[in-house]
N, C-alpha and C. Protein backbone atom coordinates (compact mmCIF):
# COMPACT_ATOMS: atom_id res chain seq x y z
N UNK A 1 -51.71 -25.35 6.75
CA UNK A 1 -50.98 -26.56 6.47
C UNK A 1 -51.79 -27.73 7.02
N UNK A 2 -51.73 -28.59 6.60
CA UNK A 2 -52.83 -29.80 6.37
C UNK A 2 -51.49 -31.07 7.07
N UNK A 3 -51.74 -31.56 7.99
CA UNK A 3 -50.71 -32.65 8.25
C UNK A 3 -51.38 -34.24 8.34
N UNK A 4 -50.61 -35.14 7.65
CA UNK A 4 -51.35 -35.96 8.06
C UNK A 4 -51.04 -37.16 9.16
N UNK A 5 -52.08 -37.80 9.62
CA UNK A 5 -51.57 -38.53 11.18
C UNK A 5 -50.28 -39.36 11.08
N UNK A 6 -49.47 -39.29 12.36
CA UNK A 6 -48.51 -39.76 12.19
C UNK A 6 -47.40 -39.30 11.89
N UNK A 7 -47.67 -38.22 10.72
CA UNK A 7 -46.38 -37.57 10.29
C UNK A 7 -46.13 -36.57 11.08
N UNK A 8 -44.48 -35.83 11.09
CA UNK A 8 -43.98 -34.78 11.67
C UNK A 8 -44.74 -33.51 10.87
N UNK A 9 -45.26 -32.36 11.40
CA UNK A 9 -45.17 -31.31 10.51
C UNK A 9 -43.91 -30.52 10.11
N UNK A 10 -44.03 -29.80 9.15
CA UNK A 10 -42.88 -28.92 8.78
C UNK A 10 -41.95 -28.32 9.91
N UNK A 11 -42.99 -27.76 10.51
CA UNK A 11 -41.86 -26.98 11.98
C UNK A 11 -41.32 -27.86 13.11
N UNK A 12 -41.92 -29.19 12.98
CA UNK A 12 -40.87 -29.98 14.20
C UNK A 12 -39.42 -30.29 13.50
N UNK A 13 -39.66 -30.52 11.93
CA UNK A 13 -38.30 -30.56 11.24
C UNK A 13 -37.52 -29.54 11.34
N UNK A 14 -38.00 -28.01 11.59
CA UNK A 14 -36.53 -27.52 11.40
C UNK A 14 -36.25 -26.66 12.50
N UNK A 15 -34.91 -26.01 12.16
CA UNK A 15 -34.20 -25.73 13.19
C UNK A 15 -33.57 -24.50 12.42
N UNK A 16 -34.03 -23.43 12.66
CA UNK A 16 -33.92 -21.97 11.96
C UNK A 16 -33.04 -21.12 12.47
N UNK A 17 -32.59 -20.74 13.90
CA UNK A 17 -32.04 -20.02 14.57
C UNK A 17 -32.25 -18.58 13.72
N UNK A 18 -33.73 -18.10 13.56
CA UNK A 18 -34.29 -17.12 12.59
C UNK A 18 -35.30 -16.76 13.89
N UNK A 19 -35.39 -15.37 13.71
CA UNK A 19 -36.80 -14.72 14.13
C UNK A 19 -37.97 -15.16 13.77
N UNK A 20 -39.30 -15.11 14.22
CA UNK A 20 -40.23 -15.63 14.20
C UNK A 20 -41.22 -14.50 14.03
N UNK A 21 -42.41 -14.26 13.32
CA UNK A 21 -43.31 -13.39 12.63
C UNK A 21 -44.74 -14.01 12.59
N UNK A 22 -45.29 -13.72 13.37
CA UNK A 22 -46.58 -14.22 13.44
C UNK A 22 -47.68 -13.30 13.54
N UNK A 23 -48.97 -13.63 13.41
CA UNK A 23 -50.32 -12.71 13.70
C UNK A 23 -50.92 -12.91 14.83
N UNK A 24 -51.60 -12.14 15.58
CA UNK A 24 -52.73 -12.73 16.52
C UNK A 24 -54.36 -12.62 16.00
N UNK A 25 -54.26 -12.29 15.26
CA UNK A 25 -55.82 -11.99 14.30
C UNK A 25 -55.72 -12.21 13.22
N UNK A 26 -56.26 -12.79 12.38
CA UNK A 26 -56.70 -13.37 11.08
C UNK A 26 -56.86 -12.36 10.13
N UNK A 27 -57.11 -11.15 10.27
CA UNK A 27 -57.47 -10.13 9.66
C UNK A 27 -55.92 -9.11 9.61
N UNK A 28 -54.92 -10.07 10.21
CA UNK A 28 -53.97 -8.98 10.22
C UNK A 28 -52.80 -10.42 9.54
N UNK A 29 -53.37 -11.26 9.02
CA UNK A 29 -52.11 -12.47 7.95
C UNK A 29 -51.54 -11.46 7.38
N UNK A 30 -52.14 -10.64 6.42
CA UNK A 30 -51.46 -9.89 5.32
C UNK A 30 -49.94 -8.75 5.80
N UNK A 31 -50.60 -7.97 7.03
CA UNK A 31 -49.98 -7.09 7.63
C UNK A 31 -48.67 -7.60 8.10
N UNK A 32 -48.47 -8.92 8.54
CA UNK A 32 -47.59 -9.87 9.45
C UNK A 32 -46.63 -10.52 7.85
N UNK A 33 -46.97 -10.71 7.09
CA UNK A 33 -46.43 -11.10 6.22
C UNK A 33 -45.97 -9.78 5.34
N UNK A 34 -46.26 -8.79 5.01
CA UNK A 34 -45.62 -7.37 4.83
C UNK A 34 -44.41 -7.27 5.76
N UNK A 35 -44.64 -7.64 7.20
CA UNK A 35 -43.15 -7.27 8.10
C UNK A 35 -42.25 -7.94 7.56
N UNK A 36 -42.79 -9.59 7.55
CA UNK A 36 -41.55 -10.03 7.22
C UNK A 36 -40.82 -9.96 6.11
N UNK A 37 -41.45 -9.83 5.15
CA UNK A 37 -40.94 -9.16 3.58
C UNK A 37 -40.10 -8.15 3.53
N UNK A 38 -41.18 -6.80 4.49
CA UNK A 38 -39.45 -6.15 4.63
C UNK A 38 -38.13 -5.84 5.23
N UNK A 39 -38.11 -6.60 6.52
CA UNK A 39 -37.60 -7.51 7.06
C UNK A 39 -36.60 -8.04 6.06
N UNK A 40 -36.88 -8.90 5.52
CA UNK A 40 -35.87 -9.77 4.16
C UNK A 40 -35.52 -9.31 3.42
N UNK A 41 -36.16 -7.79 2.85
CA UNK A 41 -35.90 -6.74 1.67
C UNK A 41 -34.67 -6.34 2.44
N UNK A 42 -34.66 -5.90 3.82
CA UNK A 42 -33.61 -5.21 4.44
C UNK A 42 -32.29 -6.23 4.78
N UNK A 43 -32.36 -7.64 4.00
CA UNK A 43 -30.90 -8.25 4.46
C UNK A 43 -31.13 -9.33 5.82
N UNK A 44 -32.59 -9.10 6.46
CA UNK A 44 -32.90 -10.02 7.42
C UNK A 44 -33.04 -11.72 7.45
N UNK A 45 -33.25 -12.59 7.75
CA UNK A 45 -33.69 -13.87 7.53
C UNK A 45 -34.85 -13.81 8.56
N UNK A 46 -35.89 -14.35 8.55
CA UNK A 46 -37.05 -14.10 9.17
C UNK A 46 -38.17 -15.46 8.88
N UNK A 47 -38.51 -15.89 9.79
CA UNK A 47 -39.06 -17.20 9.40
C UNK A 47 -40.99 -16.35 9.73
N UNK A 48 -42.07 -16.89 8.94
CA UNK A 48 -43.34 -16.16 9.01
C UNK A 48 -44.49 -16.91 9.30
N UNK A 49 -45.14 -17.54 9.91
CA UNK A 49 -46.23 -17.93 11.00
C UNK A 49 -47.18 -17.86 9.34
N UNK A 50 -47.41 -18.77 9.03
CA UNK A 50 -48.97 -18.40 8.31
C UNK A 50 -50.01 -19.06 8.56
N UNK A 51 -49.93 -19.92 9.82
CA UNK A 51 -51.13 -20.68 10.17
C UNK A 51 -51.88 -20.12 11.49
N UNK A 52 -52.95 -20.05 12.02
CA UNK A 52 -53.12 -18.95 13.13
C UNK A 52 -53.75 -20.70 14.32
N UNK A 53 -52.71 -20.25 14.78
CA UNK A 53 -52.12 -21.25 15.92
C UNK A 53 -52.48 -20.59 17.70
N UNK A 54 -52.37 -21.12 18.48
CA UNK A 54 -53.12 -20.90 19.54
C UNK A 54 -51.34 -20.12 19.81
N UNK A 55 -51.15 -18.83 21.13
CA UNK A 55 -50.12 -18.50 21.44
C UNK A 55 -49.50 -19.52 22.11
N UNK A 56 -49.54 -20.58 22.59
CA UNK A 56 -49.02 -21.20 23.65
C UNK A 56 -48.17 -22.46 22.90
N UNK A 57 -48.96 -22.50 21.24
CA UNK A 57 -48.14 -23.62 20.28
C UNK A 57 -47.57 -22.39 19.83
N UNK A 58 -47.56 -21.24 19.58
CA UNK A 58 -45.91 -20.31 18.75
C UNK A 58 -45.43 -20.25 19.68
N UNK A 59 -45.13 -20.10 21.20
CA UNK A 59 -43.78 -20.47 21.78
C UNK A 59 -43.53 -21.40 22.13
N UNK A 60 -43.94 -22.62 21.93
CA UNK A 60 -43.40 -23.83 22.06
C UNK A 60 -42.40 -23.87 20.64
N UNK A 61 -42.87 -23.53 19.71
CA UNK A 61 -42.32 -23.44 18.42
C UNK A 61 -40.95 -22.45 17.99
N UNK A 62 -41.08 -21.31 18.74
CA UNK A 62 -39.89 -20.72 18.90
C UNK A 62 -38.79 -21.33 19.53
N UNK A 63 -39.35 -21.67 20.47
CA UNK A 63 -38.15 -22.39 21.50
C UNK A 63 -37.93 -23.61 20.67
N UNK A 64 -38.35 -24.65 19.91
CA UNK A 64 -38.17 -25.72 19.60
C UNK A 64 -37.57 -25.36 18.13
N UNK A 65 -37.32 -24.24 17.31
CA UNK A 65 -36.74 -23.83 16.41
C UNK A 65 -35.75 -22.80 16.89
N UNK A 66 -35.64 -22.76 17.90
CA UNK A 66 -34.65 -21.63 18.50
C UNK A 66 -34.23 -20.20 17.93
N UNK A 67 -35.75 -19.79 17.65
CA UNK A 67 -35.86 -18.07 17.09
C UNK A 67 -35.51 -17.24 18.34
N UNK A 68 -34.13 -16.29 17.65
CA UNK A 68 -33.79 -15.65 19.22
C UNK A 68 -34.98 -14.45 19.32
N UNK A 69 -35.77 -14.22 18.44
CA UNK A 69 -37.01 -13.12 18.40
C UNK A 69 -38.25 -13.48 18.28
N UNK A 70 -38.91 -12.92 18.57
CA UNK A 70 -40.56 -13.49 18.39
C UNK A 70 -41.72 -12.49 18.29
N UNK A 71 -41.84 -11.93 17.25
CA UNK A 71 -42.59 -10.68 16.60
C UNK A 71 -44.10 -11.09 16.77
N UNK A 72 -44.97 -10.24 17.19
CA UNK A 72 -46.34 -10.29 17.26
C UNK A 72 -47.09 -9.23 16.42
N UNK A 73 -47.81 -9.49 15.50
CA UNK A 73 -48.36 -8.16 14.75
C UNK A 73 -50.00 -8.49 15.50
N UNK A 74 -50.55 -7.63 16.10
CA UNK A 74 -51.65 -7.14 16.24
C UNK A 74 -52.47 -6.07 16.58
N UNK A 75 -53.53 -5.97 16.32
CA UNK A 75 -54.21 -4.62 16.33
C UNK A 75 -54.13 -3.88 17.68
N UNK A 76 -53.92 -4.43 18.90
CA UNK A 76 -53.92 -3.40 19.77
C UNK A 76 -52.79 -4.28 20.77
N UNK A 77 -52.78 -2.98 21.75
CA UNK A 77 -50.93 -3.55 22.26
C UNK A 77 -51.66 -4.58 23.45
């Protein structure tokens, strides 16, 4: 997502009270976006990270969208 100066981005606007789905590796977007799909197939609401953001801006972002969950997909624990 491309923002431009001045403006709010998408995620300071909202307010989801949705789980949160993100990647820690670039090589794993696809895998992280599969969860949340089925996730939503199963009746879930699930909000999905597609920008690869430093960890310290996705929990500022959880908390400031008030996701009571915060899913991490990556390759090793």
């Amino acid at each position: 997502m491309v923002s431009c100066s001045g403006r709010k981005s998408l995620y300071q606007k909202l307010v989801t009270n949705r789980p949160l789905c993100c990647y820690l590796d670039h090589d794993l977007c696809g895998v992280s976006a599969a969860v949340a799909t089925i996730l939503r197939e199963k009746g879930q609401s699930v909000d999905w990270m597609f920008e690869n953001k430093p960890l310290q801006w996705v929990f500022k972002l959880a908390a400031r969208v008030h996701a009571p969950r915060l899913m991490f997909v990556g390759s090793a624990e």
